[in-house]
Structure formats: C-alpha cells, structure tokens
C-alpha atoms as a PDB file:
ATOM      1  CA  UNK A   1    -178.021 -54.541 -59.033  1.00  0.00           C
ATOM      2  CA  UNK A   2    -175.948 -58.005 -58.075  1.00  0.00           C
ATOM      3  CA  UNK A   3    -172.441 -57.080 -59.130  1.00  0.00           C
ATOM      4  CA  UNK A   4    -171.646 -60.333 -59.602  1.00  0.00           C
ATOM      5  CA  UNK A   5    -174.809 -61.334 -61.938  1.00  0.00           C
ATOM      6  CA  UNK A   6    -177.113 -58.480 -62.217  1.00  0.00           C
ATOM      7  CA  UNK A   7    -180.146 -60.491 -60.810  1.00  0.00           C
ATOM      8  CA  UNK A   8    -181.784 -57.341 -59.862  1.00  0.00           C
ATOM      9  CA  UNK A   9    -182.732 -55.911 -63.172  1.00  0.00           C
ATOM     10  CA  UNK A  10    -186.192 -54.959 -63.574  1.00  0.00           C
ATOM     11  CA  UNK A  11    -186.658 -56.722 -60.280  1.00  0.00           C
ATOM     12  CA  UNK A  12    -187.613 -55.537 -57.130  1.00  0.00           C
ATOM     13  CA  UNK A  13    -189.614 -57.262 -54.239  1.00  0.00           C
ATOM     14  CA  UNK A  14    -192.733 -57.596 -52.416  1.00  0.00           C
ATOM     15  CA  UNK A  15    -193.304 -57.120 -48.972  1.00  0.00           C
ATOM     16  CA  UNK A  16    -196.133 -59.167 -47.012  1.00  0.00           C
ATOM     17  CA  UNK A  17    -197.146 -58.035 -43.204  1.00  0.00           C
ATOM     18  CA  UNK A  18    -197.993 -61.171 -42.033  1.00  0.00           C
ATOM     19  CA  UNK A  19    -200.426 -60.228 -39.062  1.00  0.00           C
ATOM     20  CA  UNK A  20    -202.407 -57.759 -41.695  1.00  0.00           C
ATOM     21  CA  UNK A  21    -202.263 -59.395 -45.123  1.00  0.00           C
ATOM     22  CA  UNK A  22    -201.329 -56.063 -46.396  1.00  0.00           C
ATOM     23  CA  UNK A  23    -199.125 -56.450 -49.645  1.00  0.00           C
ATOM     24  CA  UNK A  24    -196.556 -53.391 -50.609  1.00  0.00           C
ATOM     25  CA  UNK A  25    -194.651 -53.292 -54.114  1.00  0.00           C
ATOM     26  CA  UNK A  26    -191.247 -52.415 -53.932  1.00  0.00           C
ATOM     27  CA  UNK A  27    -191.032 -51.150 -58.170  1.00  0.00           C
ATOM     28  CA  UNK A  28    -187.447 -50.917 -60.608  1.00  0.00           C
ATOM     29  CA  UNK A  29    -187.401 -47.637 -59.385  1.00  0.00           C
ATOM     30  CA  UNK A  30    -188.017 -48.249 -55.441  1.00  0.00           C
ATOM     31  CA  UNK A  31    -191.338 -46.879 -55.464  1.00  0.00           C
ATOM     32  CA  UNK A  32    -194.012 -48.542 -52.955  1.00  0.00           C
ATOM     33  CA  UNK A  33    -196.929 -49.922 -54.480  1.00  0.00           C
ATOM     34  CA  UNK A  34    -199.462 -50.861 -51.807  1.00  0.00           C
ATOM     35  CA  UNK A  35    -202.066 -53.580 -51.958  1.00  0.00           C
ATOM     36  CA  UNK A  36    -204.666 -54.347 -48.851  1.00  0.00           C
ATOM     37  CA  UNK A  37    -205.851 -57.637 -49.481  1.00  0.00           C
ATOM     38  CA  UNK A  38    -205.156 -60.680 -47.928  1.00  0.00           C
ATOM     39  CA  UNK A  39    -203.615 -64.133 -49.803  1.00  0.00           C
ATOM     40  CA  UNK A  40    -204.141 -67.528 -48.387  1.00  0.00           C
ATOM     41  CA  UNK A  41    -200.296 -68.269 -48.543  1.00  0.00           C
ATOM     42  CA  UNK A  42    -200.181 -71.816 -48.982  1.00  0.00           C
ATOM     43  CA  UNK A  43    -199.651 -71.294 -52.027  1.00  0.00           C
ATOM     44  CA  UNK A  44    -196.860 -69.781 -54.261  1.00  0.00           C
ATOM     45  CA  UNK A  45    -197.849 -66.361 -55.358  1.00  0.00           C
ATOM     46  CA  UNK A  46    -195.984 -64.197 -57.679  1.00  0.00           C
ATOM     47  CA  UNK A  47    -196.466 -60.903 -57.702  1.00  0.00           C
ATOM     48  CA  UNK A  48    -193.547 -60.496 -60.285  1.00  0.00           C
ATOM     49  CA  UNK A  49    -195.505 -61.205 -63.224  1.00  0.00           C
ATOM     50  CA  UNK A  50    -198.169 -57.779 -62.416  1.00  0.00           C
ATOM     51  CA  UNK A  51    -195.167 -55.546 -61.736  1.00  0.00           C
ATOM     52  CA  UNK A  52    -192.027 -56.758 -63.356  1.00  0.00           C
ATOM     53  CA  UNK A  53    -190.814 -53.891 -65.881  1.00  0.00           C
ATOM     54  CA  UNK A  54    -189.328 -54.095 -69.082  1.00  0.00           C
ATOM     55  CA  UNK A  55    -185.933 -52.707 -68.846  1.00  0.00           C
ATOM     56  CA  UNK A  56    -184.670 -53.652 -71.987  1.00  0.00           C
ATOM     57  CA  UNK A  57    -184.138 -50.435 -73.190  1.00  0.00           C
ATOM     58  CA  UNK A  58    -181.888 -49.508 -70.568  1.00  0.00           C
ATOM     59  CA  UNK A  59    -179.686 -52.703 -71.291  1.00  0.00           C
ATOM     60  CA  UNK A  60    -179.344 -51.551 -74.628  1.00  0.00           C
ATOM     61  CA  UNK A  61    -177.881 -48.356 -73.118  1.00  0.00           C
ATOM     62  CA  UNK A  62    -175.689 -50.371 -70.931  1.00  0.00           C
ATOM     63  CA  UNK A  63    -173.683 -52.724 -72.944  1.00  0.00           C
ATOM     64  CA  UNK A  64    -170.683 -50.587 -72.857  1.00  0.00           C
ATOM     65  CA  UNK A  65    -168.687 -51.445 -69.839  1.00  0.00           C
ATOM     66  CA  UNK A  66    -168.059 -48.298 -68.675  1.00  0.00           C
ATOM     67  CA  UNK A  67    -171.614 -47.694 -68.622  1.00  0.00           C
ATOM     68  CA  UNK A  68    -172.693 -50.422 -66.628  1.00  0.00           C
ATOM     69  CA  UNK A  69    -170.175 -50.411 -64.125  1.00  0.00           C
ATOM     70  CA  UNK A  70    -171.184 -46.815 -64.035  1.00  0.00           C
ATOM     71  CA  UNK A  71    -175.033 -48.002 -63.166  1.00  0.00           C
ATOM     72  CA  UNK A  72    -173.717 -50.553 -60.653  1.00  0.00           C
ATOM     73  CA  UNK A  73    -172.232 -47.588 -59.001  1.00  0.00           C
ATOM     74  CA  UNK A  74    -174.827 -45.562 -58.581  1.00  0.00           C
ATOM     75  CA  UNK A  75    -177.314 -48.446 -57.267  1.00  0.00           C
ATOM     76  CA  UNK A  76    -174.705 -49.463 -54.522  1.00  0.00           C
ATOM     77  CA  UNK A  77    -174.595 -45.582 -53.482  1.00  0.00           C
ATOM     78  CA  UNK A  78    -178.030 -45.376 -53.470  1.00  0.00           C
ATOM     79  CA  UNK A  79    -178.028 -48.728 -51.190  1.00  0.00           C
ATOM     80  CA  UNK A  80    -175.466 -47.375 -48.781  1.00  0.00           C
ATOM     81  CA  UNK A  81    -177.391 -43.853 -48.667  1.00  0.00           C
ATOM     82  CA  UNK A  82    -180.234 -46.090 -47.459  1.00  0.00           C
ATOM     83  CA  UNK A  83    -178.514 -48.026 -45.341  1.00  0.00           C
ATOM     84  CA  UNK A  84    -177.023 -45.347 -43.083  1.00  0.00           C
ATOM     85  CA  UNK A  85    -180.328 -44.290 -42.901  1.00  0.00           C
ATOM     86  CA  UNK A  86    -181.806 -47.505 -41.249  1.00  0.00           C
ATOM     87  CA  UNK A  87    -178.556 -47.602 -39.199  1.00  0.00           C
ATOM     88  CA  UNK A  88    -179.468 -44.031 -37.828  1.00  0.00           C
ATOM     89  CA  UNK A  89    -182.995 -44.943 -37.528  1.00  0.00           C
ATOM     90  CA  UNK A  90    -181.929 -48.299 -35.272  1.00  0.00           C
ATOM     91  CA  UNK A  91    -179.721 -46.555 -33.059  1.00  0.00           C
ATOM     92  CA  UNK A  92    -182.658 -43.787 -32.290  1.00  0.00           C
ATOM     93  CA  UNK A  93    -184.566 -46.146 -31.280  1.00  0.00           C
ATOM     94  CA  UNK A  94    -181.524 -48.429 -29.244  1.00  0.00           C
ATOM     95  CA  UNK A  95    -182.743 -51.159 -31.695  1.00  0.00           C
ATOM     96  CA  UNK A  96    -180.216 -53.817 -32.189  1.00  0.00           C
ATOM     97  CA  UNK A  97    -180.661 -55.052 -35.985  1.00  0.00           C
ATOM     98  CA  UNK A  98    -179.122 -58.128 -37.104  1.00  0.00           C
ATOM     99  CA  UNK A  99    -178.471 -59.327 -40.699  1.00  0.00           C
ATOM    100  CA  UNK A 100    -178.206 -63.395 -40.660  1.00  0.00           C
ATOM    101  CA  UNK A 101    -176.174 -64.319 -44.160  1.00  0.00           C
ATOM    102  CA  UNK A 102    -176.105 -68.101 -44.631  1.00  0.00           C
ATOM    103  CA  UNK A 103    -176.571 -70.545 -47.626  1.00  0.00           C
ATOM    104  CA  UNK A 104    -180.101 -72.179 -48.127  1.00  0.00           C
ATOM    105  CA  UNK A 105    -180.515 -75.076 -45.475  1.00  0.00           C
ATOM    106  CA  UNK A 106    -178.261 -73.735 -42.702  1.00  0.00           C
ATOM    107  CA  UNK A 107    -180.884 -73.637 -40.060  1.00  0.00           C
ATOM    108  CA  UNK A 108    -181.076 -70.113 -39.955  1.00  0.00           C
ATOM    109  CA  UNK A 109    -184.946 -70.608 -39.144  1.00  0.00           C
ATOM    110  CA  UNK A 110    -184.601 -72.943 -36.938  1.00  0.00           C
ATOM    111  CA  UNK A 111    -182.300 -70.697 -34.993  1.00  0.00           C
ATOM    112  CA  UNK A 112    -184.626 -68.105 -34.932  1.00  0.00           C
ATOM    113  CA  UNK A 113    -187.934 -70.193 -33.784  1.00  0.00           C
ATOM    114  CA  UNK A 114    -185.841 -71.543 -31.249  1.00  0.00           C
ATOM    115  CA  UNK A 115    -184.525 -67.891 -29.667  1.00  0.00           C
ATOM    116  CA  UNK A 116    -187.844 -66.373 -30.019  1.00  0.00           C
ATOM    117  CA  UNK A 117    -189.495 -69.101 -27.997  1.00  0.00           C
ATOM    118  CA  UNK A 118    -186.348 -69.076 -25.513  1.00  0.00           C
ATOM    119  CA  UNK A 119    -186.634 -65.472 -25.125  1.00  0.00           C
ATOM    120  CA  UNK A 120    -189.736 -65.418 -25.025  1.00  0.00           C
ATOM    121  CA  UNK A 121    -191.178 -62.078 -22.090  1.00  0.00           C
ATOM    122  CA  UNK A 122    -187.436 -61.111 -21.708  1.00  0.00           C
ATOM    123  CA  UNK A 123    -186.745 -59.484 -25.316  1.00  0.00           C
ATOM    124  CA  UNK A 124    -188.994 -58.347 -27.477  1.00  0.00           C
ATOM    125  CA  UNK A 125    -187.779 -59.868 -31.566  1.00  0.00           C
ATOM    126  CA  UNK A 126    -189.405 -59.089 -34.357  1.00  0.00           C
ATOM    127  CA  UNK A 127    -188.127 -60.515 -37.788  1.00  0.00           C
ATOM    128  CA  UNK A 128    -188.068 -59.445 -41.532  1.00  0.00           C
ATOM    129  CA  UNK A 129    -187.927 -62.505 -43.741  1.00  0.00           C
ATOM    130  CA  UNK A 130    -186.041 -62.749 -47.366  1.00  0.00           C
ATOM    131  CA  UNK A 131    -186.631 -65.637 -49.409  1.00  0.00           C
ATOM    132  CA  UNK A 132    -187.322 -65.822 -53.609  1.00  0.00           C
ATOM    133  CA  UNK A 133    -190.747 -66.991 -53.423  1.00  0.00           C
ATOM    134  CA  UNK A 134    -193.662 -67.707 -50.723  1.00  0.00           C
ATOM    135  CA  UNK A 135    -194.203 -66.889 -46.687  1.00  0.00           C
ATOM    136  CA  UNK A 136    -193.506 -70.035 -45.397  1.00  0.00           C
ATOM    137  CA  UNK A 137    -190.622 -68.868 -43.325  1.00  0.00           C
ATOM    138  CA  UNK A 138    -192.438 -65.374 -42.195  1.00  0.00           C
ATOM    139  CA  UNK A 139    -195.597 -67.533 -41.306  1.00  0.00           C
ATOM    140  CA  UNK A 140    -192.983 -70.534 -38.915  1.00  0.00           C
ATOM    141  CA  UNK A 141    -191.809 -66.740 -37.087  1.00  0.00           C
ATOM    142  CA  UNK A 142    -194.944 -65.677 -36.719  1.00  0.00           C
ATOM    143  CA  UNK A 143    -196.200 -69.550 -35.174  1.00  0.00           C
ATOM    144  CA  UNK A 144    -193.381 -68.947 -32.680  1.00  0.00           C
ATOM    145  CA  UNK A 145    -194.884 -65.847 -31.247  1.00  0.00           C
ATOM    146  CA  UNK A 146    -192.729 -62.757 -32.990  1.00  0.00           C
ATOM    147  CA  UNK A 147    -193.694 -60.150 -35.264  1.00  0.00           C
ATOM    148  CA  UNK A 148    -192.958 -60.916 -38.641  1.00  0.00           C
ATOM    149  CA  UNK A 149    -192.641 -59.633 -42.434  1.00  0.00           C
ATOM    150  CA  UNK A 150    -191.821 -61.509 -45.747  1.00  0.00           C
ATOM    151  CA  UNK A 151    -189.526 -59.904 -48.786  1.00  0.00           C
ATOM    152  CA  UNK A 152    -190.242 -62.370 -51.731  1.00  0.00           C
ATOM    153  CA  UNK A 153    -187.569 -60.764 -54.198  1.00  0.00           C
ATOM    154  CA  UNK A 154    -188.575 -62.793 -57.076  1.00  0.00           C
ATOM    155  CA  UNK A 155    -185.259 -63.263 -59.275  1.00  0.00           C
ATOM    156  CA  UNK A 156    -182.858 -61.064 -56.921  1.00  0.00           C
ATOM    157  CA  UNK A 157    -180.827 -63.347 -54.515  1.00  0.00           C
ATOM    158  CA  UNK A 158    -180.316 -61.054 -51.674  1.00  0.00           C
ATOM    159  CA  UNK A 159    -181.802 -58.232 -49.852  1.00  0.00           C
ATOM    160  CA  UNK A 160    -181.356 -54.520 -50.058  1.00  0.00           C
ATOM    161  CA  UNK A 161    -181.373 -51.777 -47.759  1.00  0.00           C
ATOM    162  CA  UNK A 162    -185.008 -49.955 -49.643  1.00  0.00           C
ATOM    163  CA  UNK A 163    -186.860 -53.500 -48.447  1.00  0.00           C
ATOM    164  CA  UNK A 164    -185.491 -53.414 -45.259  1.00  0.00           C
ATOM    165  CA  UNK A 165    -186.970 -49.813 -44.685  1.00  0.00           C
ATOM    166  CA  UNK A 166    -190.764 -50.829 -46.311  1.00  0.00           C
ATOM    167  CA  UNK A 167    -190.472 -53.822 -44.241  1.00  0.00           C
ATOM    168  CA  UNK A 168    -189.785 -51.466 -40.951  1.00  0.00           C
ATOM    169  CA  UNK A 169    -192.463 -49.650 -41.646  1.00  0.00           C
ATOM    170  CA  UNK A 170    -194.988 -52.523 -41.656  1.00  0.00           C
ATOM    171  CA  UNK A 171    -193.125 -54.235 -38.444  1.00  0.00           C
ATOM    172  CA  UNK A 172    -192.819 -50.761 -36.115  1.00  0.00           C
ATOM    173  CA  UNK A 173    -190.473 -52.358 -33.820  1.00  0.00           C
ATOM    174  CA  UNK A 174    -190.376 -51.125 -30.781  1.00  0.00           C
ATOM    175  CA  UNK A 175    -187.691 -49.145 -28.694  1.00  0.00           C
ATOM    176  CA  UNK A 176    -184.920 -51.192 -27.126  1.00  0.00           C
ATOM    177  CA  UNK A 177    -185.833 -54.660 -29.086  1.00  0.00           C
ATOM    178  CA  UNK A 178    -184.097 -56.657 -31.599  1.00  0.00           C
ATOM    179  CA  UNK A 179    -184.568 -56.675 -35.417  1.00  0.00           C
ATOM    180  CA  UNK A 180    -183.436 -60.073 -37.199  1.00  0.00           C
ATOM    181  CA  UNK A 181    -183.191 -59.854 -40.734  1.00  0.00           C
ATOM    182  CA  UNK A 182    -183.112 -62.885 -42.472  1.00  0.00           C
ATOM    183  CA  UNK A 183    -181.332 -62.586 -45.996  1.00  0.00           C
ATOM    184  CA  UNK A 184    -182.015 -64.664 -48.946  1.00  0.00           C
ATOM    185  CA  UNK A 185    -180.306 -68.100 -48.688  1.00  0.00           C
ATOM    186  CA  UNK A 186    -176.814 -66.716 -50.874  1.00  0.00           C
ATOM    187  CA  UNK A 187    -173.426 -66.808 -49.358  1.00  0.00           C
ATOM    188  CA  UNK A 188    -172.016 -64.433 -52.597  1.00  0.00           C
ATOM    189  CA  UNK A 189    -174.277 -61.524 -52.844  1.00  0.00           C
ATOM    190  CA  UNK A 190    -176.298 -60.364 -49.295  1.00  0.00           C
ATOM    191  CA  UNK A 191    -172.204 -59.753 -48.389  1.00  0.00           C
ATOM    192  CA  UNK A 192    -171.936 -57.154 -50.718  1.00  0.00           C
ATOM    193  CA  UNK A 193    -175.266 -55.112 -49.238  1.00  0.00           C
ATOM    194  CA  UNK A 194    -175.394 -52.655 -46.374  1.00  0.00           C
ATOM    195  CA  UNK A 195    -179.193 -52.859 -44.825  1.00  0.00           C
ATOM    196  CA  UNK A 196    -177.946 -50.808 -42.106  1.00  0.00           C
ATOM    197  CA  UNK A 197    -177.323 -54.046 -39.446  1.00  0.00           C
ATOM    198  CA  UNK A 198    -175.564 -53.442 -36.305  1.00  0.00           C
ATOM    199  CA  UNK A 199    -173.387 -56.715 -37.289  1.00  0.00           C
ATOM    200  CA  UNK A 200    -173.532 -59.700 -39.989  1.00  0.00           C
ATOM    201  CA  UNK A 201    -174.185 -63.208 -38.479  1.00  0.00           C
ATOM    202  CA  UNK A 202    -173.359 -66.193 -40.366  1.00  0.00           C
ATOM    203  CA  UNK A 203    -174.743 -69.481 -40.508  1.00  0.00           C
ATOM    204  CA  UNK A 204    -172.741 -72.415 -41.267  1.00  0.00           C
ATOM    205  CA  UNK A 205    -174.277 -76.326 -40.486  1.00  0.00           C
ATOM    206  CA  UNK A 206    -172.038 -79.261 -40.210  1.00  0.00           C
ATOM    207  CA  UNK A 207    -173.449 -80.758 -42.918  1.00  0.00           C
ATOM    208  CA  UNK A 208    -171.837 -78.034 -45.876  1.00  0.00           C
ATOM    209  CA  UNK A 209    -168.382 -78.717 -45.648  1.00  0.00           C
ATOM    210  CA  UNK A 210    -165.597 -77.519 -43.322  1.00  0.00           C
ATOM    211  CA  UNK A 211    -164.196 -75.286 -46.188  1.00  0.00           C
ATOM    212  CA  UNK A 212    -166.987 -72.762 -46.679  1.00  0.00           C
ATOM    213  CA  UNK A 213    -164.892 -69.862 -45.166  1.00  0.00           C
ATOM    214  CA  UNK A 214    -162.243 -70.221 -48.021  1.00  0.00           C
ATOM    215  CA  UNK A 215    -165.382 -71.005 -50.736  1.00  0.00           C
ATOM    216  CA  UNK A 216    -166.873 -67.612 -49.907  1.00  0.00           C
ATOM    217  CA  UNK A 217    -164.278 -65.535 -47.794  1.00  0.00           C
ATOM    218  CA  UNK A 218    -166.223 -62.124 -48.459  1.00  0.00           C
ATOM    219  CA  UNK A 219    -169.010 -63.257 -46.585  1.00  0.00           C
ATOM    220  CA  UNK A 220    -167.069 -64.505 -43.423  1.00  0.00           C
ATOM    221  CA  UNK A 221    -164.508 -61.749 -43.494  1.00  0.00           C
ATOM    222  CA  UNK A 222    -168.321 -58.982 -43.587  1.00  0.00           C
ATOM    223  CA  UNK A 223    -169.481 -61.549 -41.087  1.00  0.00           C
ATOM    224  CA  UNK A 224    -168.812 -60.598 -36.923  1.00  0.00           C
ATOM    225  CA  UNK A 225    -170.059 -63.792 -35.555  1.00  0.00           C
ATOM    226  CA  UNK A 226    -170.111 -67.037 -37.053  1.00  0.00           C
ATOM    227  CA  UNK A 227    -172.615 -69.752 -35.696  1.00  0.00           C
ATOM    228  CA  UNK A 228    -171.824 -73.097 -36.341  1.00  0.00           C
ATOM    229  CA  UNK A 229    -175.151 -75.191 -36.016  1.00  0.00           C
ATOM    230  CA  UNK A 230    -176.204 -78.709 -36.370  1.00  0.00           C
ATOM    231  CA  UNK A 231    -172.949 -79.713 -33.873  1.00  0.00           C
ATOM    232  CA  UNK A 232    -175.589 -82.682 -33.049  1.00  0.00           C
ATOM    233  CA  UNK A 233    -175.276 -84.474 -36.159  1.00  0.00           C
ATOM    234  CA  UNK A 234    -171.268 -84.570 -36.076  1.00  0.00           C
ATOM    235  CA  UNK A 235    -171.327 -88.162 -34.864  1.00  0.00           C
ATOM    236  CA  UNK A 236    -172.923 -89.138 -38.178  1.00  0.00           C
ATOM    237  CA  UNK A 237    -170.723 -86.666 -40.605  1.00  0.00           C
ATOM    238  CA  UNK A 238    -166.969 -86.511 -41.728  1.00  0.00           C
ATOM    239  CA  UNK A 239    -166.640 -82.660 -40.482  1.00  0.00           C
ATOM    240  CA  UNK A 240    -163.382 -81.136 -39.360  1.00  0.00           C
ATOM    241  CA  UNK A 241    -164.585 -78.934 -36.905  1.00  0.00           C
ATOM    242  CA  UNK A 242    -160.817 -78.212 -36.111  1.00  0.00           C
ATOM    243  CA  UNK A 243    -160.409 -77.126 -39.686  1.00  0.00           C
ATOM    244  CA  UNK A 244    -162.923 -75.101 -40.071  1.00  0.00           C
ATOM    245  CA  UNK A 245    -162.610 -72.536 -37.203  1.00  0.00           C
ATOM    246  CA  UNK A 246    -159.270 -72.460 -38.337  1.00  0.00           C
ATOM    247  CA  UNK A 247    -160.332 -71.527 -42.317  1.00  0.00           C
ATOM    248  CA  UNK A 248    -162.861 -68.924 -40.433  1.00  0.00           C
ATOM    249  CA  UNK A 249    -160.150 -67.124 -38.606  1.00  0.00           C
ATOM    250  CA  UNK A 250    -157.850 -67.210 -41.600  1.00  0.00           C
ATOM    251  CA  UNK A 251    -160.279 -65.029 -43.856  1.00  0.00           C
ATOM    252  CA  UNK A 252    -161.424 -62.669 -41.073  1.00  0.00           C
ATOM    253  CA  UNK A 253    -158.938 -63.091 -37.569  1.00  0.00           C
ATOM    254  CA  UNK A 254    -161.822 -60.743 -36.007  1.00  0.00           C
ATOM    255  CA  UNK A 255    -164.406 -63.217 -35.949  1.00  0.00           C
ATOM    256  CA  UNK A 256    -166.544 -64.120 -32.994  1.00  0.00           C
ATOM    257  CA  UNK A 257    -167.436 -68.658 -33.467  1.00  0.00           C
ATOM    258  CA  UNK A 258    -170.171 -69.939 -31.252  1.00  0.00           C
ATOM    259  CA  UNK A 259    -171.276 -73.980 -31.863  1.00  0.00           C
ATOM    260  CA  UNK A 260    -174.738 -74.803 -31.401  1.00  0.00           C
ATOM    261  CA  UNK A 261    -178.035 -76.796 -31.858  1.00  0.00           C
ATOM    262  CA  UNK A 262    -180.943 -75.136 -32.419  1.00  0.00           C
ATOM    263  CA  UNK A 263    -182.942 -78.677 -32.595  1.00  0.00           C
ATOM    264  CA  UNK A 264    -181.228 -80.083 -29.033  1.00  0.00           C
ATOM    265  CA  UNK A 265    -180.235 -76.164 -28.022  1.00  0.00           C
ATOM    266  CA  UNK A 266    -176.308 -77.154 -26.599  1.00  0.00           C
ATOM    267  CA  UNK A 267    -174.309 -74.205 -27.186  1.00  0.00           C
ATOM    268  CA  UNK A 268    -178.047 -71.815 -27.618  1.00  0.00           C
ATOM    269  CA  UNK A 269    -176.870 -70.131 -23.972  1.00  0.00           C
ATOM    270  CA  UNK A 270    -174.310 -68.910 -25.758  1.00  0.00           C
ATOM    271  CA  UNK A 271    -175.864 -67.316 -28.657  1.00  0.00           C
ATOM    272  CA  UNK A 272    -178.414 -65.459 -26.121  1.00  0.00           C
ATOM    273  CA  UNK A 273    -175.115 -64.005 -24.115  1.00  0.00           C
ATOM    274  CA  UNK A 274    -173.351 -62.562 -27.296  1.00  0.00           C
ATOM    275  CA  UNK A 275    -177.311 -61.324 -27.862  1.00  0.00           C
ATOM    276  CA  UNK A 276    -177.149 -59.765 -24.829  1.00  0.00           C
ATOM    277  CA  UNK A 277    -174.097 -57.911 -25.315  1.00  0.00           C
ATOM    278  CA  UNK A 278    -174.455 -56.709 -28.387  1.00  0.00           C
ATOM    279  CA  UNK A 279    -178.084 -55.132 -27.345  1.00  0.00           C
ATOM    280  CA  UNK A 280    -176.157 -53.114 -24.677  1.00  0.00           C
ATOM    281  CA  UNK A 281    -174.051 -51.811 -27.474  1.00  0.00           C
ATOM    282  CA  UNK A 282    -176.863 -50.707 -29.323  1.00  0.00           C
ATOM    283  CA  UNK A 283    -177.885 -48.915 -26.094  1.00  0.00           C
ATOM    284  CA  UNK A 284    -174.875 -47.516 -25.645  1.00  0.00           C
ATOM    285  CA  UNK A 285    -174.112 -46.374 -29.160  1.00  0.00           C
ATOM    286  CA  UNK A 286    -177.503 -44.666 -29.107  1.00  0.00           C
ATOM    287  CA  UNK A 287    -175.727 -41.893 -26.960  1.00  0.00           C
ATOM    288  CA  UNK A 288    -172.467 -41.565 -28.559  1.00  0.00           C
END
C-alpha cells in the first residue's frame, strides 16, 4: 500500500514477457497467476477487471487509524523482506540492478534505447518496465535489441519489490549484466519502495522546472545519481540550470549530477562511465 494514497488496495499487477507472450498475475495477496497466451499489444488491455478483488471488507476493518497505519506497516515490511531478497539475489549473480525514478515524460526511455544500442556487444542490459497500462515501452526496449518485461500495475503508481522478483523470473538475467528497472512515471511514491536496486537514478528534463528537487526532496535525497536530460533544448527554455544543481545538492549533498541528451547523446559518455563503475561495485560487493 501507497502511504501517501493507498493506490494499491485490491490492486496488484501484471507481468508480460515480451519475447514469450506469457502473462503472470501478481493477486491482493502476491500470489502468481500465470496465463500462456499471447495479446497483440497494440491495444490497451486490462487485466484488472478479471482479477481485481473486492477488499471492501477489509476497509471496513481499517477505518480506525491505528489499524491502518498498522496494515501499512506490515505491507512495507513485507516489501523490504522482499527487497533484501532481490538485493541478495543481484549480488550472487554480480548483477548491477538499477531503479530509474522520474516523472512521466522525462525521457527515461529514451535514455534507455539510446544505452542499449550504445552498448550494444559490450554489456549485456536487460530491462523490467513499469507503467499503469499497455507494453508500449517494454515493446520500444525490446526494438532496441534488450531483453525486456512489462509491469502494468493498473491503479498503483509505483512498483514493488514482489513484481520485481516475477519479473526476474521471466527475464533470467544473466551473471555479470545490468538490470534497469523502470518505475512508474511518479516522483512521490516509487521513493518510498525498496526493489532491492543497487542505487536510485533520477530523471529530470529541462523542460519540468528547475525546482523539482525542492517539489519532491524524498525522491532526490533516495536518489544517488541524478541525470539531467534534454540539455539540447535549453536554448529554447527559461531553465536555471545553475539553480537547479544547486536545489539537488541542497536536499541530498551526496548526489552524483550528470547532463545529457539522449536524442543528440552530449554528455551519454558520461552516463556509460558512472555505468561502468558502478558494475565493478556490484562485482566487488559480490565478495564482501
């Protein structure tokens, strides 16, 4: 459950392996559902309406406050349980997993495409997709030549660590490559949940607003590198670049700021360096 507006009640997600068609149910309860056949996804599809369940019984229970900040609880230990599971799982396999946390429209997409093609016979990427509704964004990964998985999560606006691990399980990564998880388009909730990522990366474009570090400082200060992308449209936008590195390193001092274009790639080098590095951490973390 959302702590900040329960959007996960009676909602879970489903998870689509885009090179098999296979479709897996992800219940209330986190049980796996699975389905083999294949959806021409061109078209919105929602699964919600077969397996949404009526939890209005266990609202009634929960009205107190004490009660439901009791439930909230014991879903976000159940989360981190879950998460330090996929953590342990990544680092026995010298996997470096990534969770990209941006609003909808950043580029995060774009960024991805781009790096996959880049990297293309030096790292093997694979990439588990989060988005409300449709496989759009798992079929453009899967164009660019990477493995790829969607989580449509119906209502819920971020991902949780219990998708992340049915998603794994369709992808199989393999040992020593990277895992990019792309959240649900939120800046306010995917902050709040563990999915067992080596680091949080988040997206800003130029075209938001310079202020978005002090809008939403939990996500920046869970955040260990900030990208700031779209730099090629500053000519044509009123953006304080100035201002908002500063507002970035005011909410979280610790953070790592790389500028870039994914569309003209400036600044992309970059981006594949700090990718670099933080691989041989995985490595190395894998023995400690």
């Amino acid at each position: 459950m959302c702590g900040t507006c329960g959007c996960s009640e009676g909602n879970k997600a489903t998870v689509i392996d885009l090179q098999t068609g296979e479709h897996t149910h992800i219940d209330a309860e986190g049980n796996e559902i699975i389905h083999t056949h294949d959806h021409d996804h061109s078209h919105n599809h929602n699964h919600e309406q077969d397996h949404k369940h009526d939890l209005s019984s266990v609202s009634a229970h929960a009205n107190a406050h004490g009660t439901t900040v009791a439930l909230e609880q014991a879903i976000m230990q159940k989360n981190d349980a879950l998460a330090i599971r996929n953590r342990a799982w990544f680092s026995g396999r010298e996997i470096l997993a990534l969770n990209l946390v941006s609003s909808p429209g950043s580029g995060k997409t774009t960024i991805l495409e781009r790096t996959i093609i880049d990297l293309k016979g030096k790292t093997p990427i694979c990439v588990i997709e989060g988005d409300q509704q449709t496989a759009n964004d798992a079929q453009r990964i899967k164009d660019s030549g990477a493995p790829s998985v969607q989580i449509n999560t119906g209502t819920g606006c971020h991902l949780e660590a219990d998708m992340v691990m049915v998603g794994l399980k369709a992808l199989k990564p393999t040992a020593g490559s990277i895992v990019m998880i792309e959240n649900v388009g939120n800046l306010v909730c995917p902050a709040l949940f563990d999915l067992g990522e080596m680091a949080k990366v988040a997206i800003l474009s130029v075209t938001e607003g310079e202020d978005k570090p002090l809008k939403y400082p939990h996500m920046f200060q869970a955040s260990d590198l900030m990208l700031l992308n779209k730099i090629d449209l500053l000519p044509h936008l009123d953006f304080d670049v100035k201002a908002c590195l500063a507002y970035a390193k005011q909410v979280n001092p610790n953070i790592e700021i790389i500028q870039l274009s994914a569309k003209t790639g400036e600044g992309m080098a970059d981006w594949y360096t700090w990718l670099d590095n933080q691989s041989a951490k995985a490595v190395a973390q894998a023995f400690v």
